[in-house]
C-alpha atoms as a PDB file:
ATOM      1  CA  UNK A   1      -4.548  13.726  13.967  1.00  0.00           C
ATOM      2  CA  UNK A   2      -7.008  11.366  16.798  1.00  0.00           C
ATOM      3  CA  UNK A   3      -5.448   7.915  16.890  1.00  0.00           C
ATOM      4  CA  UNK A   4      -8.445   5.695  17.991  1.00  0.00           C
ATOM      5  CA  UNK A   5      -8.662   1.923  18.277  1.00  0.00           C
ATOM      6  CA  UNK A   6     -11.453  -0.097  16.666  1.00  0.00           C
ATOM      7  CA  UNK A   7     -12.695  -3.305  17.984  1.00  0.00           C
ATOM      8  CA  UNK A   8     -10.911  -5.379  15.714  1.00  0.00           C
ATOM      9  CA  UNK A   9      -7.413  -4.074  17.378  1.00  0.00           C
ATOM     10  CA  UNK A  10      -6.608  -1.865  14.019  1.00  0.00           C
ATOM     11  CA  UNK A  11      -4.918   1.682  14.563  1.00  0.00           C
ATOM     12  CA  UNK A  12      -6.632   4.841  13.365  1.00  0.00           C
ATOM     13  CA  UNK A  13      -5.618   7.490  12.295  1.00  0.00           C
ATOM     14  CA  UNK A  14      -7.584  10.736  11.020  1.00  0.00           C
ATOM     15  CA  UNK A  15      -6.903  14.274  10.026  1.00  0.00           C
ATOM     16  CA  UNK A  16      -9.045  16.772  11.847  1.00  0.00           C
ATOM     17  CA  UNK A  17     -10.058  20.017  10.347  1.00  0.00           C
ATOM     18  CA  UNK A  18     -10.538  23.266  12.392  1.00  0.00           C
ATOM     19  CA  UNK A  19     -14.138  24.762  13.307  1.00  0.00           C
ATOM     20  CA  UNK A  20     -17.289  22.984  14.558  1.00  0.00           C
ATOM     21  CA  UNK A  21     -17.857  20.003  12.550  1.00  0.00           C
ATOM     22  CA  UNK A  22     -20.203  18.020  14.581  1.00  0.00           C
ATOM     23  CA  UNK A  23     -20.094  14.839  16.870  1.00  0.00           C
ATOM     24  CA  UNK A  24     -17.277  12.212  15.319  1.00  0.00           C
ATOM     25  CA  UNK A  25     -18.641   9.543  13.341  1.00  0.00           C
ATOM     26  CA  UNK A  26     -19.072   6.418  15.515  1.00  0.00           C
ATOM     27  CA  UNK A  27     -16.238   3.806  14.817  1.00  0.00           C
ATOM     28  CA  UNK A  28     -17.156   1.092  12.374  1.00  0.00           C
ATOM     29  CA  UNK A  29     -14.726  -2.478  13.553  1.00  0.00           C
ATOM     30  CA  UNK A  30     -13.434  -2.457   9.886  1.00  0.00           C
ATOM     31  CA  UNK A  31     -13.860   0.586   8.245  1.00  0.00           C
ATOM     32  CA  UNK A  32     -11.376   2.385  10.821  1.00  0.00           C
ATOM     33  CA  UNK A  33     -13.534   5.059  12.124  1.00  0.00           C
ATOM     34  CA  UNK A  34     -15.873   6.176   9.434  1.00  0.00           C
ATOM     35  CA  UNK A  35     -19.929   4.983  10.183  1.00  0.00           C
ATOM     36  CA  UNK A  36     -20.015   5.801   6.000  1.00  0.00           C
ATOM     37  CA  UNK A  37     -17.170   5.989   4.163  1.00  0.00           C
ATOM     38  CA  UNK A  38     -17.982   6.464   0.377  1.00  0.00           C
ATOM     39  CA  UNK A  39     -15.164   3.673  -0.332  1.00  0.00           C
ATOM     40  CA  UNK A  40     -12.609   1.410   0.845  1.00  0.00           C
ATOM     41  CA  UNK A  41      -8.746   1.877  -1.122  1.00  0.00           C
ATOM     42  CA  UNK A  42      -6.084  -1.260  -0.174  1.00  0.00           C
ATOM     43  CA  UNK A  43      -2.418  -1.392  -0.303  1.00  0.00           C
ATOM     44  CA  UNK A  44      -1.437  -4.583  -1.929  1.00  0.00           C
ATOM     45  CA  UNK A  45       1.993  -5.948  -1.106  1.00  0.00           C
ATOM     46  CA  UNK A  46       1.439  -6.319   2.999  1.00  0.00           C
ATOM     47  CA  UNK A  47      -1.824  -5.756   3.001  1.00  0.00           C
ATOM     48  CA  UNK A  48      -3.726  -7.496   1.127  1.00  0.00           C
ATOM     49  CA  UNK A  49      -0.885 -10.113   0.084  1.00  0.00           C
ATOM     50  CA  UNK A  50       1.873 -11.367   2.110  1.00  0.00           C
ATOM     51  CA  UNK A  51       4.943 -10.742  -0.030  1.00  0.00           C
ATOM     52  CA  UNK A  52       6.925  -8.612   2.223  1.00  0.00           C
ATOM     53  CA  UNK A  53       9.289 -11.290   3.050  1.00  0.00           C
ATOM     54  CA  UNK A  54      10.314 -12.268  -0.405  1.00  0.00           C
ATOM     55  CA  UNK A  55      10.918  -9.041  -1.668  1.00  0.00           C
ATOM     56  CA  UNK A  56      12.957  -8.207   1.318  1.00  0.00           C
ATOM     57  CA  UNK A  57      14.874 -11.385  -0.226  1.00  0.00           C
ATOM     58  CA  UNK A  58      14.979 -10.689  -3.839  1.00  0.00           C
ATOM     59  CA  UNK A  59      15.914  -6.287  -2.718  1.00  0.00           C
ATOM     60  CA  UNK A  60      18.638  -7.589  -0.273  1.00  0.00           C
ATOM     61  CA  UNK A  61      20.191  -9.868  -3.080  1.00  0.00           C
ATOM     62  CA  UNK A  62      20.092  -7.361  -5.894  1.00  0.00           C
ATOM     63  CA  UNK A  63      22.090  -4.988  -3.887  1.00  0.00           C
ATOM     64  CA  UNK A  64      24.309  -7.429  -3.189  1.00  0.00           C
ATOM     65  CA  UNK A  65      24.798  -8.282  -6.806  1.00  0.00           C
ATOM     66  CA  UNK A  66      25.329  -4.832  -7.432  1.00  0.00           C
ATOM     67  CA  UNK A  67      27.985  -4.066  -4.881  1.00  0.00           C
ATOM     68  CA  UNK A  68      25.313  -2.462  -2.677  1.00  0.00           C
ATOM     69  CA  UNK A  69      24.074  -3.435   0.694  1.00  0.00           C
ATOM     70  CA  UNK A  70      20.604  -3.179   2.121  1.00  0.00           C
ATOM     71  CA  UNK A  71      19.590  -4.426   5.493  1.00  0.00           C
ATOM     72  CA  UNK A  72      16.181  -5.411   6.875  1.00  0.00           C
ATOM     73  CA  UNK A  73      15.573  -1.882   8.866  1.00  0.00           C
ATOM     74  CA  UNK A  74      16.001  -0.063   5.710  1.00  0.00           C
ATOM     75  CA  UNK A  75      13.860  -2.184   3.447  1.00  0.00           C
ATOM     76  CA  UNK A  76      10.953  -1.662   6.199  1.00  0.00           C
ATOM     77  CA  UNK A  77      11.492   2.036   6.704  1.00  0.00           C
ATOM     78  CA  UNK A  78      11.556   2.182   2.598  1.00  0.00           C
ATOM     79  CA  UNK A  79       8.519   0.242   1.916  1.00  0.00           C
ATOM     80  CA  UNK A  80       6.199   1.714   0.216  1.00  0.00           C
ATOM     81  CA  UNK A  81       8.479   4.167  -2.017  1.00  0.00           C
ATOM     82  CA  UNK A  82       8.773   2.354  -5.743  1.00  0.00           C
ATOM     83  CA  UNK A  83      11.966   0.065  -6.019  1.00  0.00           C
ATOM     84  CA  UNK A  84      13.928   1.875  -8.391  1.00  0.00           C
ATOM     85  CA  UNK A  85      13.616   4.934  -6.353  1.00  0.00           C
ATOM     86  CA  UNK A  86      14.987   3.005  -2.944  1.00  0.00           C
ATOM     87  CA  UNK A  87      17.665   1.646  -5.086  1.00  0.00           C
ATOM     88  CA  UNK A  88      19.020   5.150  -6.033  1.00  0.00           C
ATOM     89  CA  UNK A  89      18.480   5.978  -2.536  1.00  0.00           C
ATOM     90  CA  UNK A  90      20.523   3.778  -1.069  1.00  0.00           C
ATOM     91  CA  UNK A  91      23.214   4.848  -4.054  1.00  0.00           C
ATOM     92  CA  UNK A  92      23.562   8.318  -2.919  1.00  0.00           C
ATOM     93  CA  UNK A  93      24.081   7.229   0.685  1.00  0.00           C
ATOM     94  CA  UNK A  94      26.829   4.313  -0.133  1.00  0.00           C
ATOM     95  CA  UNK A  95      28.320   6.349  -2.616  1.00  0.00           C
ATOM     96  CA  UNK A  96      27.546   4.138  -5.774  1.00  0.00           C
ATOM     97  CA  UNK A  97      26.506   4.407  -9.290  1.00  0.00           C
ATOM     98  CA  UNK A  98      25.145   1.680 -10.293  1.00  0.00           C
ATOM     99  CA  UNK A  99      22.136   1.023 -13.697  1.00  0.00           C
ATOM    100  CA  UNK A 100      19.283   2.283 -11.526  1.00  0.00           C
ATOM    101  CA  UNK A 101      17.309   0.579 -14.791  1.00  0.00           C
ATOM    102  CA  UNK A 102      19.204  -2.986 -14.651  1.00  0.00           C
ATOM    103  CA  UNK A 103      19.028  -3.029 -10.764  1.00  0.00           C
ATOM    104  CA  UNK A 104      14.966  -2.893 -11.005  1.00  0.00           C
ATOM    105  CA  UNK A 105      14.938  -5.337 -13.617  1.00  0.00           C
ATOM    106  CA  UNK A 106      17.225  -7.388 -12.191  1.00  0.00           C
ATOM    107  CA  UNK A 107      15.057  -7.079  -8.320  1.00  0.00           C
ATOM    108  CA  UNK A 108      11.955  -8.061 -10.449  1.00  0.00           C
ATOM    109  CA  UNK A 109      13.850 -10.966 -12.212  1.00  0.00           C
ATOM    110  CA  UNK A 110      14.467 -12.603  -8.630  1.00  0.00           C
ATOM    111  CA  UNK A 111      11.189 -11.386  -7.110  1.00  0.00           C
ATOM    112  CA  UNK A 112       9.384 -13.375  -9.674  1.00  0.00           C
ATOM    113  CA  UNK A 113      11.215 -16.705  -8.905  1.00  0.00           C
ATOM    114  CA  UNK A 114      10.591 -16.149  -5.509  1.00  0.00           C
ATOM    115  CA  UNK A 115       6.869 -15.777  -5.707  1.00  0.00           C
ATOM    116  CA  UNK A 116       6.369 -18.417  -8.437  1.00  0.00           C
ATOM    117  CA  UNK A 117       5.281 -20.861  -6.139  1.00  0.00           C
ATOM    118  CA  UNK A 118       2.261 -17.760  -4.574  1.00  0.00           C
ATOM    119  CA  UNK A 119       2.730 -15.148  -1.254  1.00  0.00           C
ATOM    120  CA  UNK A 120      -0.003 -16.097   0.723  1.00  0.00           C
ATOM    121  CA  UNK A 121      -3.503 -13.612   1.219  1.00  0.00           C
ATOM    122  CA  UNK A 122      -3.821 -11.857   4.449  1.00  0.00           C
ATOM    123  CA  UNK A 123      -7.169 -13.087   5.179  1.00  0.00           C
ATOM    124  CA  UNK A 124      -8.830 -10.859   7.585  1.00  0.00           C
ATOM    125  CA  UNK A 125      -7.754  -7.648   5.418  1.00  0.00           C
ATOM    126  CA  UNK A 126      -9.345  -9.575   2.131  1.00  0.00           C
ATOM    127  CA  UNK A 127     -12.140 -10.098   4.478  1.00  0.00           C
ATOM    128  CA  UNK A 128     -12.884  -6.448   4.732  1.00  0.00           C
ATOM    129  CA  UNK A 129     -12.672  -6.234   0.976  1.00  0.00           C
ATOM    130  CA  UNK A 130     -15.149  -8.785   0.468  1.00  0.00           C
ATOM    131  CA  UNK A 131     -17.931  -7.338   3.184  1.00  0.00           C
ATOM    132  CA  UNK A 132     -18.062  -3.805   1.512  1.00  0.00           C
ATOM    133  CA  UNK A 133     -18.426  -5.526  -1.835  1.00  0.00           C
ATOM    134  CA  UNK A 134     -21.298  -7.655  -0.830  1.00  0.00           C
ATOM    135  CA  UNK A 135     -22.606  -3.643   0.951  1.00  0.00           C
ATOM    136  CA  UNK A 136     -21.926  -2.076  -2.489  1.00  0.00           C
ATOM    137  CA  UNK A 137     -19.048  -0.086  -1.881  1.00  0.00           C
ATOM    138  CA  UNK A 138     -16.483   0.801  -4.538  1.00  0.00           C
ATOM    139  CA  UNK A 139     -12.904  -0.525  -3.739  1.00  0.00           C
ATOM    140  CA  UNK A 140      -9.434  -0.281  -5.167  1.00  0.00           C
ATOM    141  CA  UNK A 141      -5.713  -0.552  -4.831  1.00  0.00           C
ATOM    142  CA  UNK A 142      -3.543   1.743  -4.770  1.00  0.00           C
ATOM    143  CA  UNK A 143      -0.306   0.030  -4.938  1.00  0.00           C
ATOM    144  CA  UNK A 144       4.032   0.871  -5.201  1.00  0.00           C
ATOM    145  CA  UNK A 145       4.296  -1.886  -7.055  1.00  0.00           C
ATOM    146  CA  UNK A 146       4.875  -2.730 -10.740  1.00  0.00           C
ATOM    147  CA  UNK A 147       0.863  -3.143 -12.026  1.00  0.00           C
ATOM    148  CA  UNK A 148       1.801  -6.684 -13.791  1.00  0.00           C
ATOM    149  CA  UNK A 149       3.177  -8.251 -10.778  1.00  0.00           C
ATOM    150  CA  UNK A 150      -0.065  -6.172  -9.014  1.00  0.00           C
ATOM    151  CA  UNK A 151      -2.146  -7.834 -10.562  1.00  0.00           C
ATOM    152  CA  UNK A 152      -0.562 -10.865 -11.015  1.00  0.00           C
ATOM    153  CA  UNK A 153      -0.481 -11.491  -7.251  1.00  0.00           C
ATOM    154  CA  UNK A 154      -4.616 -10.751  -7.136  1.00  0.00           C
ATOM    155  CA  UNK A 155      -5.483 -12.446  -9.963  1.00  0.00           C
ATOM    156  CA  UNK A 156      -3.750 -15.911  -9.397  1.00  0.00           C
ATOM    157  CA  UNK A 157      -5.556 -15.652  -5.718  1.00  0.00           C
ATOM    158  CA  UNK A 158      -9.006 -15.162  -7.877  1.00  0.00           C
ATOM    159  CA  UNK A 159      -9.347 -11.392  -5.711  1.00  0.00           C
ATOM    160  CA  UNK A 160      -8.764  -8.802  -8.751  1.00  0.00           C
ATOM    161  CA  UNK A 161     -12.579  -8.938  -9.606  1.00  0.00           C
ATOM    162  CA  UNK A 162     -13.291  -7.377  -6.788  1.00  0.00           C
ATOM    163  CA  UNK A 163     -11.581  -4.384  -6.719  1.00  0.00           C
ATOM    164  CA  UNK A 164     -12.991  -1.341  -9.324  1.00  0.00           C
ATOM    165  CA  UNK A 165      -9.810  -0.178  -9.905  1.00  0.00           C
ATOM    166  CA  UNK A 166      -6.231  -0.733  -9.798  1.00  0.00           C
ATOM    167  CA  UNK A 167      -3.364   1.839  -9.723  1.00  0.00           C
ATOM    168  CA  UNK A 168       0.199   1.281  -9.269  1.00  0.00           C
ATOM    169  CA  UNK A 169       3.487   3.141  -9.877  1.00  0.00           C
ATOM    170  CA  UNK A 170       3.678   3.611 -13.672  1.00  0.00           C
ATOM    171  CA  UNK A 171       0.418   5.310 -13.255  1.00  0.00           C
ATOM    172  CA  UNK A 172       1.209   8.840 -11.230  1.00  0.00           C
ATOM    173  CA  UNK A 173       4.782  10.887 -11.729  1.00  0.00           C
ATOM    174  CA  UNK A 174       5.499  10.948  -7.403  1.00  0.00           C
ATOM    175  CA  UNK A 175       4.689   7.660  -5.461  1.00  0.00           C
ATOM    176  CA  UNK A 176       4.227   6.928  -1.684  1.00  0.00           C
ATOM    177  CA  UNK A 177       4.369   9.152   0.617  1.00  0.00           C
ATOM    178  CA  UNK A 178       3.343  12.084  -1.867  1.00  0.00           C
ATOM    179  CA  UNK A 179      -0.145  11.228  -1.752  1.00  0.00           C
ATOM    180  CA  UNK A 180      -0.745  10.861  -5.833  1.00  0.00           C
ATOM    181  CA  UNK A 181      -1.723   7.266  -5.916  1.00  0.00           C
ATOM    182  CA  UNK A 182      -4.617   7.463  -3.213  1.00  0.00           C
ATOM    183  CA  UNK A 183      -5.761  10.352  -4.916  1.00  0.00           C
ATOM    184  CA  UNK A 184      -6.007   8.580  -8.111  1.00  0.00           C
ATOM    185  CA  UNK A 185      -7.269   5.734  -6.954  1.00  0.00           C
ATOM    186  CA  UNK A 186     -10.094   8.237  -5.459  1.00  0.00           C
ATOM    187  CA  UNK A 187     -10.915   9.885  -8.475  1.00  0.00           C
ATOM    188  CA  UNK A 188     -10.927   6.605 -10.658  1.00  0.00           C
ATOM    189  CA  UNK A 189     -13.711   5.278  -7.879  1.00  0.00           C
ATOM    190  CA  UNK A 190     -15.361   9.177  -8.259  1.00  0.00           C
ATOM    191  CA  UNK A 191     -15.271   9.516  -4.657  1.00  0.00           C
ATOM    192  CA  UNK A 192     -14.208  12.512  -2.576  1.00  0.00           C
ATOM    193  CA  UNK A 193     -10.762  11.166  -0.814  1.00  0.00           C
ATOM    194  CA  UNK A 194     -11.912  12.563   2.386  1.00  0.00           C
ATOM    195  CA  UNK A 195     -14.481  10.112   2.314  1.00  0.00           C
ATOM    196  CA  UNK A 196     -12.647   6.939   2.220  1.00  0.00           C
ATOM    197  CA  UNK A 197     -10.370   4.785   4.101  1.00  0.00           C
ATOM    198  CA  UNK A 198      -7.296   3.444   3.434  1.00  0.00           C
ATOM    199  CA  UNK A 199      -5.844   0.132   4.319  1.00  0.00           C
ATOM    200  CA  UNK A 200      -2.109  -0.072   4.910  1.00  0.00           C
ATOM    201  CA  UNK A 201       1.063  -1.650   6.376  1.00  0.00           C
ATOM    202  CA  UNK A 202       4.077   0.905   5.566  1.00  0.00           C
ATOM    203  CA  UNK A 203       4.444   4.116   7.536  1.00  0.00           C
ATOM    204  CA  UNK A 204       5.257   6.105   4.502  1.00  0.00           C
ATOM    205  CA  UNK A 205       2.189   4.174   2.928  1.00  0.00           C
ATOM    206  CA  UNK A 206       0.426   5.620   5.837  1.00  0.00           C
ATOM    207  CA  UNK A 207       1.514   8.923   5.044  1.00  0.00           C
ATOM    208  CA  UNK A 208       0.637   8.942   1.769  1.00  0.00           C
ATOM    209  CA  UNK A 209      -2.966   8.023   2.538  1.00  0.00           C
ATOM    210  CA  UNK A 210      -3.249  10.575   5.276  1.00  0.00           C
ATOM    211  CA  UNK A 211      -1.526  13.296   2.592  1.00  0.00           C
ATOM    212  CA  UNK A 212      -4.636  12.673   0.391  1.00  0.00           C
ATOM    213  CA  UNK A 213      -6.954  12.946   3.197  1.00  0.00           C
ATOM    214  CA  UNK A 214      -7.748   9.759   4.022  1.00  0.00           C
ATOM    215  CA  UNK A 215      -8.557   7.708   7.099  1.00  0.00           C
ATOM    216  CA  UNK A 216      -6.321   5.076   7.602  1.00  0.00           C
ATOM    217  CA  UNK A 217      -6.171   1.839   9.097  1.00  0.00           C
ATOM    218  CA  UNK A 218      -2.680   0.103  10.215  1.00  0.00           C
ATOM    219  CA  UNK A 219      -3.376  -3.429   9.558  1.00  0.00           C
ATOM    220  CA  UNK A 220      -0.267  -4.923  11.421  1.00  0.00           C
ATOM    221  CA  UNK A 221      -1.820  -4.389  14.488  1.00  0.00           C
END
């Protein structure tokens, strides 16, 4: 794996193969690296939208309501893996047994009435979006998250138009960091993954990308 820096201060990171395989592409300042790629696949939740902080908020409380604890390290080294599944993580280490089921619900429930009032759009990183829509590229998401509040989130910010497709964790059987959703979200666009990039802010986000053979752009720097 190269780690390069583009000229818009994003990290890069691709997997090289073995053998000759000509002169690198020449770095692109938003497409992280690839002069062509055949399309452009987006996280959502700290990526595209800013919800990170409210979730951490409406996670933290849920465990707290279910005689669980969850502090801010752990909700950043989890993000990325679907909710129910860092719930029952975070079981097995503490030792509990809670509703896996009623916990997710319940993390939803409070997520909702957090965002009610709208998480705000990371600009620059919709930016990108719209440029290789206006150039004719395919985009989508490929998201952890629960595809209603998915969309919900692009939709009320007038974005979901633009992306061709939209996949999220009810739609593959292993999520982030197996590399499942990136690969659907490849083959729904009908591109070879090894020909896109992926936008993300999660290092096990990061890993799923890279898994499906992906270039990937950290967007928190």
């Amino acid at each position: 794996i190269a780690t390069i820096r583009t000229r818009n201060r994003v990290r890069v990171t691709r997997r090289m193969g073995g053998g000759s395989e000509g002169p690198e592409p020449k770095t692109h300042p938003t497409w992280g690296g690839l002069e062509d790629p055949a399309a452009l696949v987006f996280d959502c939740d700290g990526t595209l939208v800013d919800t990170m902080g409210g979730f951490y908020v409406a996670d933290k409380q849920t465990c707290e309501e279910f005689d669980m604890t969850m502090s801010k390290k752990q909700f950043y080294d989890l993000a990325g893996v679907p909710i129910r599944r860092i719930f029952e993580m975070l079981a097995e280490q503490q030792g509990k047994t809670p509703d896996l089921d009623a916990m997710a619900a319940r993390c939803k429930e409070l997520a909702d009435e957090i965002m009610s009032q709208g998480p705000e759009l990371i600009h620059p990183v919709v930016a990108i979006a719209r440029d290789a829509k206006a150039k004719g590229l395919p985009i989508a998401v490929a998201s952890s998250g629960v595809k209603p509040t998915v969309t919900g989130h692009l939709r009320g910010h007038g974005i979901l138009d633009l992306f061709d497709a939209v996949v999220t964790c009810e739609d593959v059987k292993h999520g982030k960091p197996a590399p499942d959703l990136y690969l659907l979200a490849a083959e729904k666009l009908g591109v070879d993954p090894k020909r896109c990039t992926a936008y993300e802010d999660a290092e096990l986000g990061m890993q799923s990308a890279k898994a499906a053979g992906m270039t990937v752009v950290d967007v928190r720097l």
